[in-house]
Protein backbone atom coordinates (compact mmCIF):
# COMPACT_ATOMS: atom_id res chain seq x y z
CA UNK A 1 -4.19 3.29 8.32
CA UNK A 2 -1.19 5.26 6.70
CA UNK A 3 -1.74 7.79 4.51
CA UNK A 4 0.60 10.85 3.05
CA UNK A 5 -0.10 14.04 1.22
CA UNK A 6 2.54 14.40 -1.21
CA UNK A 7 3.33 17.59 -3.52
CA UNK A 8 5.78 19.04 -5.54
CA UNK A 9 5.73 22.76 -7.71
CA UNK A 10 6.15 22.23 -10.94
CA UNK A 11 8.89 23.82 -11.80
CA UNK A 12 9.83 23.53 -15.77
CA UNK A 13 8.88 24.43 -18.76
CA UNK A 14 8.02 27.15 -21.64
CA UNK A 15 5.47 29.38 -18.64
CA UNK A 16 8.45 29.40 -16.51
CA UNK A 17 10.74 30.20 -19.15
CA UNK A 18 9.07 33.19 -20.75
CA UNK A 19 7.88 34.48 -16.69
CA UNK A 20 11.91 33.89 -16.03
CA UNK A 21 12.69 36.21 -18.96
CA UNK A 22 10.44 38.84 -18.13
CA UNK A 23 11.77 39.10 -14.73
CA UNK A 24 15.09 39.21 -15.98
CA UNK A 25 15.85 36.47 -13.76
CA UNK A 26 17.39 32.80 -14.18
CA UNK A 27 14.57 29.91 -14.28
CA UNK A 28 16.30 28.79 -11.00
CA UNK A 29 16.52 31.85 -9.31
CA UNK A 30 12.32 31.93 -10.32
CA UNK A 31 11.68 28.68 -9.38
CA UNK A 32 13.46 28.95 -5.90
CA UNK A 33 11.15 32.20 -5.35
CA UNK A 34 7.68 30.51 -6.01
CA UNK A 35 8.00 27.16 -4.83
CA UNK A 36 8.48 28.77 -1.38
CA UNK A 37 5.17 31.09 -2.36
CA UNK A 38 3.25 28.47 -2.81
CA UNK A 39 4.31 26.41 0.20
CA UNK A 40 4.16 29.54 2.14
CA UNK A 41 0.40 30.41 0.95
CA UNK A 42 -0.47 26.67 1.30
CA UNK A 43 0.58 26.75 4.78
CA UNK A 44 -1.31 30.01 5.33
CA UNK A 45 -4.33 28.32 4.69
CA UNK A 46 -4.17 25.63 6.73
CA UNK A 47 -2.89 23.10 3.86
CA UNK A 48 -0.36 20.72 5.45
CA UNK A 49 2.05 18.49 3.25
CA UNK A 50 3.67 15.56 4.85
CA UNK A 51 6.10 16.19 1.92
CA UNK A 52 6.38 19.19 -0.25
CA UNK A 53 9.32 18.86 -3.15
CA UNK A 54 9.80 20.31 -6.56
CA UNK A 55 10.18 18.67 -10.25
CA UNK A 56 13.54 20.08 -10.59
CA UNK A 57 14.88 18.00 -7.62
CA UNK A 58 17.37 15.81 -8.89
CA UNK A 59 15.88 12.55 -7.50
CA UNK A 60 12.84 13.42 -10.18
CA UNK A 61 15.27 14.64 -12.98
CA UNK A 62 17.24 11.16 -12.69
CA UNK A 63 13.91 8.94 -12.56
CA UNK A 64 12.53 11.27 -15.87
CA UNK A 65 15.54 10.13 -17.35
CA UNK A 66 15.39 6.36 -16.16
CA UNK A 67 11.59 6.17 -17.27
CA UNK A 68 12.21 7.38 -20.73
CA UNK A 69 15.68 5.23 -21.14
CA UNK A 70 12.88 2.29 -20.20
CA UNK A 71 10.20 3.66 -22.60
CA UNK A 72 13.02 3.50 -25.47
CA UNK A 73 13.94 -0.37 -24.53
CA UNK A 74 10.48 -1.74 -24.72
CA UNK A 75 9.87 0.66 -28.17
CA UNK A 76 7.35 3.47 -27.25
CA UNK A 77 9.94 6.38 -28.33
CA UNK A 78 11.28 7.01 -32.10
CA UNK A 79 12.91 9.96 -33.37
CA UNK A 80 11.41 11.86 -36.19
CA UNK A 81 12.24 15.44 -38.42
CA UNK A 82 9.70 18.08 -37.73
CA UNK A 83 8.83 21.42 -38.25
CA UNK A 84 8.85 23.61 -35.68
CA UNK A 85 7.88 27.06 -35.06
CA UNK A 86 10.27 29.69 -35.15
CA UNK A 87 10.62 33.37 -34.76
CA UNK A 88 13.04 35.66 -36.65
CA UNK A 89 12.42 38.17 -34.44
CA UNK A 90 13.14 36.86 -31.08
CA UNK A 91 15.74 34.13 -33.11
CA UNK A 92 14.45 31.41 -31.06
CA UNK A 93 11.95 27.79 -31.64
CA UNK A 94 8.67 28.61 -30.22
CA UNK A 95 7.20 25.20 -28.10
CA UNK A 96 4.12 25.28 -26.34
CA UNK A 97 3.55 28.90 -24.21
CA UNK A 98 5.64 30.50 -27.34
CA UNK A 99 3.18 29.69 -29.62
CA UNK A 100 -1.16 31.61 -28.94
CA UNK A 101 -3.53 31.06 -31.50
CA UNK A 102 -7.24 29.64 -32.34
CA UNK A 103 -7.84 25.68 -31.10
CA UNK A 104 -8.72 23.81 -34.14
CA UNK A 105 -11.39 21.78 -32.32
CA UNK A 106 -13.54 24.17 -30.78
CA UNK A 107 -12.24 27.65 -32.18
CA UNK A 108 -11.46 29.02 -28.75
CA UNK A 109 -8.89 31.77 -29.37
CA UNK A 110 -5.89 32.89 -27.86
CA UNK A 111 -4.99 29.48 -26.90
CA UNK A 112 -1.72 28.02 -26.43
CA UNK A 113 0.06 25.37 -28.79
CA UNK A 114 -0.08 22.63 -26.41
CA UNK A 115 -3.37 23.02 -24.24
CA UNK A 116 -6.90 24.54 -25.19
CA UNK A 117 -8.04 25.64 -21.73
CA UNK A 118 -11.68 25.71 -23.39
CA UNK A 119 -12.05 22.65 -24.52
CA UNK A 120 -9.04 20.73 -22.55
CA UNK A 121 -7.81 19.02 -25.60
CA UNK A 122 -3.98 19.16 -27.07
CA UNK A 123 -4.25 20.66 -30.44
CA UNK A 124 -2.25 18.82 -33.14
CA UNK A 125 -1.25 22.30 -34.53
CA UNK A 126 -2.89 25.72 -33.56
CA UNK A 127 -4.40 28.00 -35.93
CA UNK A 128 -3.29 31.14 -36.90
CA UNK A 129 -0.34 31.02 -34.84
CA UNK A 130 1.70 34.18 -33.74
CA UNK A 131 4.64 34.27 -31.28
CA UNK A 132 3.94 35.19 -27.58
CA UNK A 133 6.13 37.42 -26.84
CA UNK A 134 6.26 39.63 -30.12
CA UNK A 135 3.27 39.01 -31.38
CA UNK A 136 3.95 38.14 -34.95
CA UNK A 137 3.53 35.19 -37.00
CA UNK A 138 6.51 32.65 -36.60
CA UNK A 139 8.00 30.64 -39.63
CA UNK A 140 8.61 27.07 -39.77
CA UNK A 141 12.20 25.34 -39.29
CA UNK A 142 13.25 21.83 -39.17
CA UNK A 143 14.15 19.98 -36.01
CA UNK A 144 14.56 16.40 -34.51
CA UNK A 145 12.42 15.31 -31.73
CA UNK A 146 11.80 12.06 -29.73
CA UNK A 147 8.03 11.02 -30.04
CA UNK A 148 6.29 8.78 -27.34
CA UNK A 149 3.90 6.34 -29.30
CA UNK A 150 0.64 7.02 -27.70
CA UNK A 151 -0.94 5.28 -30.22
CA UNK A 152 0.37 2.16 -28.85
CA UNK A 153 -1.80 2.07 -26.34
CA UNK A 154 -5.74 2.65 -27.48
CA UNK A 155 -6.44 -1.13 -25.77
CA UNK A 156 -4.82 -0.67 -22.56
CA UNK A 157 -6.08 2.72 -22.16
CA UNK A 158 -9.56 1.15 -22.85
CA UNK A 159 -9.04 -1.46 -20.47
CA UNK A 160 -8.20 0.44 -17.65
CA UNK A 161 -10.76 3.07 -18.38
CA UNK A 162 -13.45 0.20 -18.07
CA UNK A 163 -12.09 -1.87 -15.71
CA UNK A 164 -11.57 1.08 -13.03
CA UNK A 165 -14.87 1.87 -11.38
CA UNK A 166 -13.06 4.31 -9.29
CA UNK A 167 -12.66 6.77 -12.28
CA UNK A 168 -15.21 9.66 -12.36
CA UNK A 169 -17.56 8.59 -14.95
CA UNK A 170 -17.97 12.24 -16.36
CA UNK A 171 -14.58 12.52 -17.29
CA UNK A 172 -14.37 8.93 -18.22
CA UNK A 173 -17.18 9.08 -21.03
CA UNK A 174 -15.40 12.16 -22.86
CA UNK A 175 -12.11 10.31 -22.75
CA UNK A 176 -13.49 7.45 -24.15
CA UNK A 177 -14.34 9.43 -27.05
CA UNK A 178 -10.92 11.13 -27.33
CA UNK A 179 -9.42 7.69 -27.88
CA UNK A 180 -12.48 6.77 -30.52
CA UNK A 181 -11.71 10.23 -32.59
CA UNK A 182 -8.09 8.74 -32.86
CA UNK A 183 -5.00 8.99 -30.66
CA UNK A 184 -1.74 10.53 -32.09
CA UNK A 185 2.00 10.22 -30.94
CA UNK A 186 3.19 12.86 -28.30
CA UNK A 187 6.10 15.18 -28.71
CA UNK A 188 8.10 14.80 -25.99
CA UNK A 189 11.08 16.99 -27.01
CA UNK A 190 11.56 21.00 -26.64
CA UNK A 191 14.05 22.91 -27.75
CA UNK A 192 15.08 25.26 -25.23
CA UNK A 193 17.16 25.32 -22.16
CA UNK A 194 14.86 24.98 -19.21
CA UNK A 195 14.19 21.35 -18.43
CA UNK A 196 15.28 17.41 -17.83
CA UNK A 197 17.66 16.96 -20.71
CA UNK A 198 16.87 14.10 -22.84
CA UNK A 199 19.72 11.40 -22.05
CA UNK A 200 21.47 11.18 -25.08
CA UNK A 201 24.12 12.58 -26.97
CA UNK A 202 22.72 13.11 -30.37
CA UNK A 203 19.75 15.01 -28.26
CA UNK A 204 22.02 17.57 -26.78
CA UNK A 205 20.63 21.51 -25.80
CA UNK A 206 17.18 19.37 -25.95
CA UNK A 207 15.21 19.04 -23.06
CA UNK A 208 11.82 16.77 -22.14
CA UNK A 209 8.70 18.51 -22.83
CA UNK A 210 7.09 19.82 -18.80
CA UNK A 211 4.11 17.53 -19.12
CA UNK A 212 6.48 14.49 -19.91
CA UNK A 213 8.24 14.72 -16.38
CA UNK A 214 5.92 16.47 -14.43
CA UNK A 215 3.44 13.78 -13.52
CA UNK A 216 6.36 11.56 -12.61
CA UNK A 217 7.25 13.55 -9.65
CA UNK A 218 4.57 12.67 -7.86
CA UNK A 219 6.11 9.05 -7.86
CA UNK A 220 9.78 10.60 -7.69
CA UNK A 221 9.15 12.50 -4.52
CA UNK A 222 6.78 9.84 -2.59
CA UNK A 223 9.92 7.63 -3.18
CA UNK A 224 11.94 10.18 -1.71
CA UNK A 225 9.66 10.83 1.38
CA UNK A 226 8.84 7.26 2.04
CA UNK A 227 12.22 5.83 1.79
CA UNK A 228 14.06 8.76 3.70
CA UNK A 229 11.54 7.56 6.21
CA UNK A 230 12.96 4.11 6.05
CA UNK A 231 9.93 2.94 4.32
CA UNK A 232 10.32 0.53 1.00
CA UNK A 233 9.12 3.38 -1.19
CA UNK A 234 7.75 1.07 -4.23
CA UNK A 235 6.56 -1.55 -2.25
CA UNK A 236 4.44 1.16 -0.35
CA UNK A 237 3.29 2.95 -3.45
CA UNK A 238 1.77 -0.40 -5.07
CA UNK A 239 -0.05 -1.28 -2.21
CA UNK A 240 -1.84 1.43 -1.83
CA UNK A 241 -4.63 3.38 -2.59
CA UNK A 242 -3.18 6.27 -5.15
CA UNK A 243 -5.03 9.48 -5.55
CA UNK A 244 -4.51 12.23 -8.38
CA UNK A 245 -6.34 15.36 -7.64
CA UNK A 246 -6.69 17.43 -10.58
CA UNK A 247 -8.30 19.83 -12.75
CA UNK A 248 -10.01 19.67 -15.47
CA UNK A 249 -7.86 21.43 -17.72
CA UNK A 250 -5.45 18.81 -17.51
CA UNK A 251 -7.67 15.33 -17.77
CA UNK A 252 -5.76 14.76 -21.18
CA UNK A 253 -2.59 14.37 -19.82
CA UNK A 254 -3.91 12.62 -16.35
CA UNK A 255 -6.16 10.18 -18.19
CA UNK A 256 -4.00 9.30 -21.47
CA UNK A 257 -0.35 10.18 -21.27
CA UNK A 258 0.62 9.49 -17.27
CA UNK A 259 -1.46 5.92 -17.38
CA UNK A 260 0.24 5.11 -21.01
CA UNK A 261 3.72 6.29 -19.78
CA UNK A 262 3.34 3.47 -16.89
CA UNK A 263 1.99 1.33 -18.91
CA UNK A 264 4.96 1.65 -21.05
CA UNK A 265 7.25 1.07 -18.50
CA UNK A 266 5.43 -2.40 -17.77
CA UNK A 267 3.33 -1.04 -14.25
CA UNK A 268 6.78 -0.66 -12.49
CA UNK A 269 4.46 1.95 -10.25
CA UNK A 270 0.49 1.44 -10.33
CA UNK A 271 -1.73 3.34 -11.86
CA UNK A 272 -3.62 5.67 -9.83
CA UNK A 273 -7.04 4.43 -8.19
CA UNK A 274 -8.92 7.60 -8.03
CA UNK A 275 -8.44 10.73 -10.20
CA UNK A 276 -10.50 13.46 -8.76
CA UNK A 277 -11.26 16.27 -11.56
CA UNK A 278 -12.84 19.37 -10.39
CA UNK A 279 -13.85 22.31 -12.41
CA UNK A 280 -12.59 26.05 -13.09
CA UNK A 281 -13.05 28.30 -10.45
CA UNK A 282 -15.06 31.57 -11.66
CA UNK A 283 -15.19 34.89 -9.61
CA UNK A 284 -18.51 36.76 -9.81
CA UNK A 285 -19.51 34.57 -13.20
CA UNK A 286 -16.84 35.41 -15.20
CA UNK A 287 -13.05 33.86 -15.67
CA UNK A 288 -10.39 34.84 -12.75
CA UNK A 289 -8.02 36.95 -14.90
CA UNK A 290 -4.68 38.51 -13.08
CA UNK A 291 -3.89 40.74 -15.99
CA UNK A 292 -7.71 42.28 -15.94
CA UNK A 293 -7.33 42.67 -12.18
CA UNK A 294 -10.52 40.21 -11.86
CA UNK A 295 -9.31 38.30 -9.04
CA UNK A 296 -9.02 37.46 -4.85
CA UNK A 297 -5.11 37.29 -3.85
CA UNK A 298 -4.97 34.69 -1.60
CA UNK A 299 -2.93 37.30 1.03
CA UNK A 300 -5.61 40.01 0.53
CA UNK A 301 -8.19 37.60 1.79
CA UNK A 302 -6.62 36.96 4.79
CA UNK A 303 -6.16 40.49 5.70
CA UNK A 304 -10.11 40.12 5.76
CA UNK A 305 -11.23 36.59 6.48
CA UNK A 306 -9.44 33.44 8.18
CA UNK A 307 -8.33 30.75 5.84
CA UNK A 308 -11.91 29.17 7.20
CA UNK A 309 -13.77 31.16 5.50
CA UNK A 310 -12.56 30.25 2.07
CA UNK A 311 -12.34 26.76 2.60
CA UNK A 312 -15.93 26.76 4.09
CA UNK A 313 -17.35 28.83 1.01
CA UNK A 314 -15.47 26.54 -1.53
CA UNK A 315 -15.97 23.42 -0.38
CA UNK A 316 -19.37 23.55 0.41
CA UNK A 317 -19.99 25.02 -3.71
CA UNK A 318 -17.46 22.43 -5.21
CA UNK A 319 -19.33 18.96 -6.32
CA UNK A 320 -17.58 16.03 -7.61
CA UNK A 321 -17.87 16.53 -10.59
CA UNK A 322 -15.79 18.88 -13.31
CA UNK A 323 -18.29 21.52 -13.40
CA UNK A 324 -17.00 25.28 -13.53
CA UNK A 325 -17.99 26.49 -10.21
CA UNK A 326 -18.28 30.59 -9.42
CA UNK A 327 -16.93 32.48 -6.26
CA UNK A 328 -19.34 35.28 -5.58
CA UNK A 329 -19.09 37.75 -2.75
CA UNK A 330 -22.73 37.93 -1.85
CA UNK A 331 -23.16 34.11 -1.91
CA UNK A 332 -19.98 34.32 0.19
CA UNK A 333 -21.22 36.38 2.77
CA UNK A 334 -24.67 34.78 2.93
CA UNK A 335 -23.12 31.30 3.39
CA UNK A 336 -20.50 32.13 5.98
CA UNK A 337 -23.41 33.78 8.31
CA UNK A 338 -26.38 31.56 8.01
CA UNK A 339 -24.30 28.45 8.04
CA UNK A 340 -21.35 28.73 9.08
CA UNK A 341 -22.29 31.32 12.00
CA UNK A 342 -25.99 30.50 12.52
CA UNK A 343 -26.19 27.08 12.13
CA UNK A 344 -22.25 25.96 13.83
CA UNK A 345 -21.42 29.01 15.53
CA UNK A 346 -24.30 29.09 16.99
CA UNK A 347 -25.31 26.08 18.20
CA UNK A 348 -21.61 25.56 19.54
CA UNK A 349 -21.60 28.51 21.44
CA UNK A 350 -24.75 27.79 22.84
CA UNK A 351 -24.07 24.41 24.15
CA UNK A 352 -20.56 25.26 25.65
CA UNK A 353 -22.13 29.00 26.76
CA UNK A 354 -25.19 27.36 28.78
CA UNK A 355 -22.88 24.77 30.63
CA UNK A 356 -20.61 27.18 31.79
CA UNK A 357 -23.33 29.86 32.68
CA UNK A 358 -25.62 26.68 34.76
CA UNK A 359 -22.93 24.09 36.07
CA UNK A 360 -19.85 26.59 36.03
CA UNK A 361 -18.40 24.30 33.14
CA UNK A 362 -18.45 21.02 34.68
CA UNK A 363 -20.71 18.55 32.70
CA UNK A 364 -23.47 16.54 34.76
CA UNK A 365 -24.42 13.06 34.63
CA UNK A 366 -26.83 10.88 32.44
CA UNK A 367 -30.09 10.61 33.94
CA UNK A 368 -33.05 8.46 32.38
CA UNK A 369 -33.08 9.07 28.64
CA UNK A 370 -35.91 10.19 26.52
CA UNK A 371 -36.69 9.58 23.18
CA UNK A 372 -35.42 12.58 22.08
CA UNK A 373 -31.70 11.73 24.13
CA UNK A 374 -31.82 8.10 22.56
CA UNK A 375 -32.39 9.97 19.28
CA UNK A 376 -29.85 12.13 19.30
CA UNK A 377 -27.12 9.94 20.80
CA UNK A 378 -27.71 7.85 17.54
CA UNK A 379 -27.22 10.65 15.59
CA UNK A 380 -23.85 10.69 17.10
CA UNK A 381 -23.04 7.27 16.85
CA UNK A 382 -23.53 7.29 13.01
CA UNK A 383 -22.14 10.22 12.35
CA UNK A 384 -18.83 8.91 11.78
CA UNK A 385 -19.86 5.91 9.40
CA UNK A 386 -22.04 8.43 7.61
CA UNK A 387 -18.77 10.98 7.08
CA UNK A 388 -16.44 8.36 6.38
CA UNK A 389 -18.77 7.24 3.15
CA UNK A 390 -18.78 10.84 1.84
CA UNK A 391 -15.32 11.18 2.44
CA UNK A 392 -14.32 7.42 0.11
CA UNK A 393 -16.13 8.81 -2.43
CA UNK A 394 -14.77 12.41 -2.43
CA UNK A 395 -18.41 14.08 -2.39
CA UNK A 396 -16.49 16.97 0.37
CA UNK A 397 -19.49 18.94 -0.37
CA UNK A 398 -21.94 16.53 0.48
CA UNK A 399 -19.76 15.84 3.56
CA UNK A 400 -19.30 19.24 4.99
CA UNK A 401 -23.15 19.21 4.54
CA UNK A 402 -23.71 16.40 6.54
CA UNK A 403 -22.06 18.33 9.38
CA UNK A 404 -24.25 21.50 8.94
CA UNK A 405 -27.40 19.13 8.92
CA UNK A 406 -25.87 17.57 12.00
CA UNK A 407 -25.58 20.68 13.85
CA UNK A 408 -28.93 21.98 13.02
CA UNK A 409 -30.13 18.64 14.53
CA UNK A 410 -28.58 19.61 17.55
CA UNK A 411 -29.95 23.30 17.44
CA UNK A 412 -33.17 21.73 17.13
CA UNK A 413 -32.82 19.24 20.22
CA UNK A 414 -31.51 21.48 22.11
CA UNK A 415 -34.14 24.20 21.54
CA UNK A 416 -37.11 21.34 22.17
CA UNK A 417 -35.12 20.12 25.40
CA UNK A 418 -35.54 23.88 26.83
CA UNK A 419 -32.73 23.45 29.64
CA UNK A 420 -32.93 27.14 30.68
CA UNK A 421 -35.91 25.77 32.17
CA UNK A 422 -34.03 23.58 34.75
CA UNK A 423 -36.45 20.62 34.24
CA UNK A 424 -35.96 16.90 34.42
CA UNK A 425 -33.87 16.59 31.26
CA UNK A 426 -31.66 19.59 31.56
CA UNK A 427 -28.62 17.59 33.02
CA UNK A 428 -29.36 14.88 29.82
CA UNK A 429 -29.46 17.60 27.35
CA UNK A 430 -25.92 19.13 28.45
CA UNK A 431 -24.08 15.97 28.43
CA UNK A 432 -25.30 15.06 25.23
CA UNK A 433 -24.88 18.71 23.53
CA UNK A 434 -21.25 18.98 24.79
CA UNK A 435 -20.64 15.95 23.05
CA UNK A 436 -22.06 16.38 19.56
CA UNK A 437 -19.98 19.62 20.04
CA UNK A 438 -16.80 17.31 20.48
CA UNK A 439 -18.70 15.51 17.34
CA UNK A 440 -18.65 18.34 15.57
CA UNK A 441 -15.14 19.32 16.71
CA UNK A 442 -13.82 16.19 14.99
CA UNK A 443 -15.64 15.90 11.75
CA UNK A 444 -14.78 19.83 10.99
CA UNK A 445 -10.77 19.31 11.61
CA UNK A 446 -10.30 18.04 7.47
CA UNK A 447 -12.47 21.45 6.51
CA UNK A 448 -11.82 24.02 9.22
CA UNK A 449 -8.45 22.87 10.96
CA UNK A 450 -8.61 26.50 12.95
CA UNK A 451 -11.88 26.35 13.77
CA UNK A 452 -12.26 22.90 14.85
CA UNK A 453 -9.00 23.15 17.17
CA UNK A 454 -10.28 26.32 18.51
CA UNK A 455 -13.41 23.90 19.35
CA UNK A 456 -11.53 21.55 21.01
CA UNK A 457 -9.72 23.94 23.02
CA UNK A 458 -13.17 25.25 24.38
CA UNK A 459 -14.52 21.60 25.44
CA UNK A 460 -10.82 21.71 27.60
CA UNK A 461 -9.73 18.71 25.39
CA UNK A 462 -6.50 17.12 26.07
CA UNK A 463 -3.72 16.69 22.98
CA UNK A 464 -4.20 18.27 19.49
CA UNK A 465 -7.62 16.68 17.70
CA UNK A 466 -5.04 16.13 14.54
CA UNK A 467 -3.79 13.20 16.73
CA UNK A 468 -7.28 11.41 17.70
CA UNK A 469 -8.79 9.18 16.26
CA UNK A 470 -11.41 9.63 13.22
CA UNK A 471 -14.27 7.09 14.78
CA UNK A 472 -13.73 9.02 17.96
CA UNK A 473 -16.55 11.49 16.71
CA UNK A 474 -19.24 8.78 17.18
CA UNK A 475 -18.22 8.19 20.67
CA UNK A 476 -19.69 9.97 24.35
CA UNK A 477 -16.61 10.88 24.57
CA UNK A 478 -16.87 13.54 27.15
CA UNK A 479 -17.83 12.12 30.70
CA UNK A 480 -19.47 13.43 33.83
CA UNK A 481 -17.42 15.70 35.14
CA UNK A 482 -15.43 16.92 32.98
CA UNK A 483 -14.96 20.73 33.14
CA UNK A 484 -14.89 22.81 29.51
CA UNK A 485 -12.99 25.72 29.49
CA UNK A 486 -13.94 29.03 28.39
CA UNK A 487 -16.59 29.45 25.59
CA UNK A 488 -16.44 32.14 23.14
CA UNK A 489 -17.89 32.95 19.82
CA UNK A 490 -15.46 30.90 17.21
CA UNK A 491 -16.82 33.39 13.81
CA UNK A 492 -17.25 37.05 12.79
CA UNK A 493 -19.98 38.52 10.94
CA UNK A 494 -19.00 39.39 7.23
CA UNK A 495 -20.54 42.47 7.33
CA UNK A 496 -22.34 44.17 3.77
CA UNK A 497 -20.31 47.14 3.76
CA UNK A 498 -16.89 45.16 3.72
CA UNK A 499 -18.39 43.07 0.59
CA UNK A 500 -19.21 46.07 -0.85
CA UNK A 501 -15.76 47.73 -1.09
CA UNK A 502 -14.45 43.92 -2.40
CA UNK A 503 -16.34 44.01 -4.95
CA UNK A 504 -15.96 47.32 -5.70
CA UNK A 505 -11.92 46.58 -6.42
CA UNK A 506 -12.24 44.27 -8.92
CA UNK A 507 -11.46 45.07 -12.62
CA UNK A 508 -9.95 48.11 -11.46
């Protein structure tokens, strides 16, 4: 099976525009900075891209532009006078990020124009507008815009919202009910300078709203991965299985615009298959705020923790579903040492420590198996079938739990087997311990790449575990005879004091 991990920064906009200006720097020059930030913190945390582009690559800018020209031939665009914000002050139109006010659907305020991050609907027009950057109410000009009819496509929206069972039901329901209030026409058209201009003459100094060309760089840049890898880059894309992972402040545009936009353009490129929404990420129960200083930075952790750690904690606290979910230190701490050390950590270290310590590392062979051997090398065997069904239906937590209730299995088996005791079984309970660590090894390496190769290393595996194969976990891999290498404990205590001090920093 082929499968690619495909991302792109998205790079324009009104929040790029207005961080551009404040930096005194050109949205190019801004761009350039953070798209290397991000890959750069990805990377730090053990996120690997087999492609990592940007929306302002001109393969995407050219396809925006080709999509919409396709849009206009089958008769989803039209061109309409509007009125549009505008500030004397700042002599400028104020789209989107320009414009803060109160959402007219749940009352939410200091919300921006196009996106209520409470209530994750697009406001037809805020209230009580005022301009972000000066703060004072804007007036109201006339402009010409290009307007995707949305509205044109209540049935097929319906359709594929019940004919997709893949689609998270949670989200689906409230969708459902979006299209039921009553759809309306999108703007597509902003008037400032940062953006894929709109191909046309009479739309000059316009450019395509962000959320318009976004969405299509996730097909714009597969194309460019696949076929720079000689691979028909359509024909791949529509025969596979497509996943959009998301959150949930953005399930409007995910689940109404990007399918209608593809409808529009006749299912050229497939829908997507699987949309995976997750909630907002608190920090000690209330929202992560940069400007309030209530917040982790993702280098500061490291300067404390491994990249493990994190992934670990947030994993194992995100469900599939889009509720908010809360980062708390002491939850943090509690997690990483009763689970993560005393249920993994240990039971690793133990089984890798005692063969060393009672064979010098070289594993024994099978004897006659007990119940409890025949037991537990079924737990092995299924482990992979059992993982690979948590995995299809992107339950991680459940998953990464599975693993945790897997080891503690094997804490438990090996504590009843008693090998210290050099009986009958001892040699049994080695060879089949040093394998459910290999099990272990493998099922980890999608949660704790770090940990699990540091794992492998231990058990004196050959090659890098990215390159074997999933099912492999369910196998006795390990033989008799093979010789592990040199055990060591794979975690470090968080220690109470050290949360103490990080929680101490924030808000300050």
């Amino acid at each position: 099976m082929e499968a690619y991990y495909v991302c792109a920064s998205d790079d324009f906009g009104t929040p790029i525009l207005i961080q551009a200006e404040k930096e005194k720097k050109t949205p190019e020059e801004y761009v350039k900075v953070w798209n290397k930030r991000d890959y750069d913190d990805f990377t730090a945390f053990g996120i690997s891209f087999d492609f990592f582009y940007r929306t302002s690559s001109p393969e995407n800018i050219a396809f925006v532009q080709d999509v919409f020209k396709k849009l206009m031939v089958n008769g989803h665009i039209y061109e309409q006078e509007i009125i549009q914000f505008y500030c004397k002050v700042d002599q400028k139109f104020l789209p989107d990020r320009y414009v803060i006010g109160r959402c007219p659907y749940c009352k939410a305020e200091e919300q921006y124009s196009d996106l209520c991050e409470k209530c994750g609907r697009v406001p037809q027009e805020i209230e009580e507008p005022k301009c972000s950057i000066c703060k004072n109410p804007p007036t109201k000009q006339k402009t010409r815009h290009y307007f995707f009819k949305l509205t044109n496509f209540v049935n097929e929206l319906n359709q594929w919202l019940e004919a997709d069972s893949h689609l998270q039901k949670d989200v689906k329901k409230y969708v459902q009910n979006w299209i039921k209030d009553g759809l309306v026409d999108w703007d597509i058209t902003r008037d400032i300078t940062w953006g894929v201009p709109i191909p046309l003459e009479e739309a000059k100094g316009q450019v395509f709203y962000g959320w318009f060309d976004n969405h299509l760089a996730y097909i714009s840049s597969a194309m460019k991965f696949l076929n720079d890898k000689g691979i028909n880059g359509k024909e791949f894309w529509n025969s596979a299985d497509i996943y959009h992972f998301i959150g949930k402040d953005i399930v409007y545009h995910h689940y109404l615009f990007l399918p209608a936009m593809r409808i529009g353009i006749k299912k050229e490129y497939k829908l997507p298959d699987y949309v995976p929404t997750r909630g907002h990420l608190m920090l000690q129960s209330k929202k992560i705020s940069k400007s309030r200083n209530w917040y982790i930075g993702l280098r500061d952790f490291l300067q404390s923790y491994p990249a493990d750690y994190l992934r670990f904690y947030l994993t194992l606290i995100t469900p599939y579903s889009q509720d908010d979910l809360n980062f708390d230190w002491d939850e943090f701490a509690s997690r990483i040492n009763s689970e993560l050390i005393g249920n993994i950590g240990n039971f690793v270290n133990r089984a890798l420590g005692f063969t060393k310590k009672s064979t010098g590392g070289t594993v024994p062979s099978m004897g006659d198996a007990d119940l409890a051997d025949r037991e537990a090398q079924d737990k092995i065997k299924n482990l992979a079938s059992e993982m690979t069904m948590l995995m299809e239906e992107n339950s991680l937590d459940k998953a990464l739990k599975k693993i945790l209730e897997f080891s503690a299995y094997f804490n438990q088996y090996f504590q009843k087997k008693e090998p210290w005791k050099g009986g009958a079984g001892t040699n049994n309970c080695i060879l089949v311990s040093v394998n459910a660590v290999h099990s272990i090894a493998m099922a980890l390496y999608p949660f704790l790449p770090e940990s699990s190769q540091r794992i492998w290393s231990q058990l004196n595996m050959q090659g890098k575990i990215s390159e074997q194969s999933w099912d492999s976990m369910s196998e006795m891999s390990i033989k008799d005879g093979h010789v592990i290498g040199e055990p060591s404990p794979l975690f470090k205590k968080v220690e109470e004091a050290e949360i103490k001090v990080h929680k101490s920093k924030l808000g300050k």
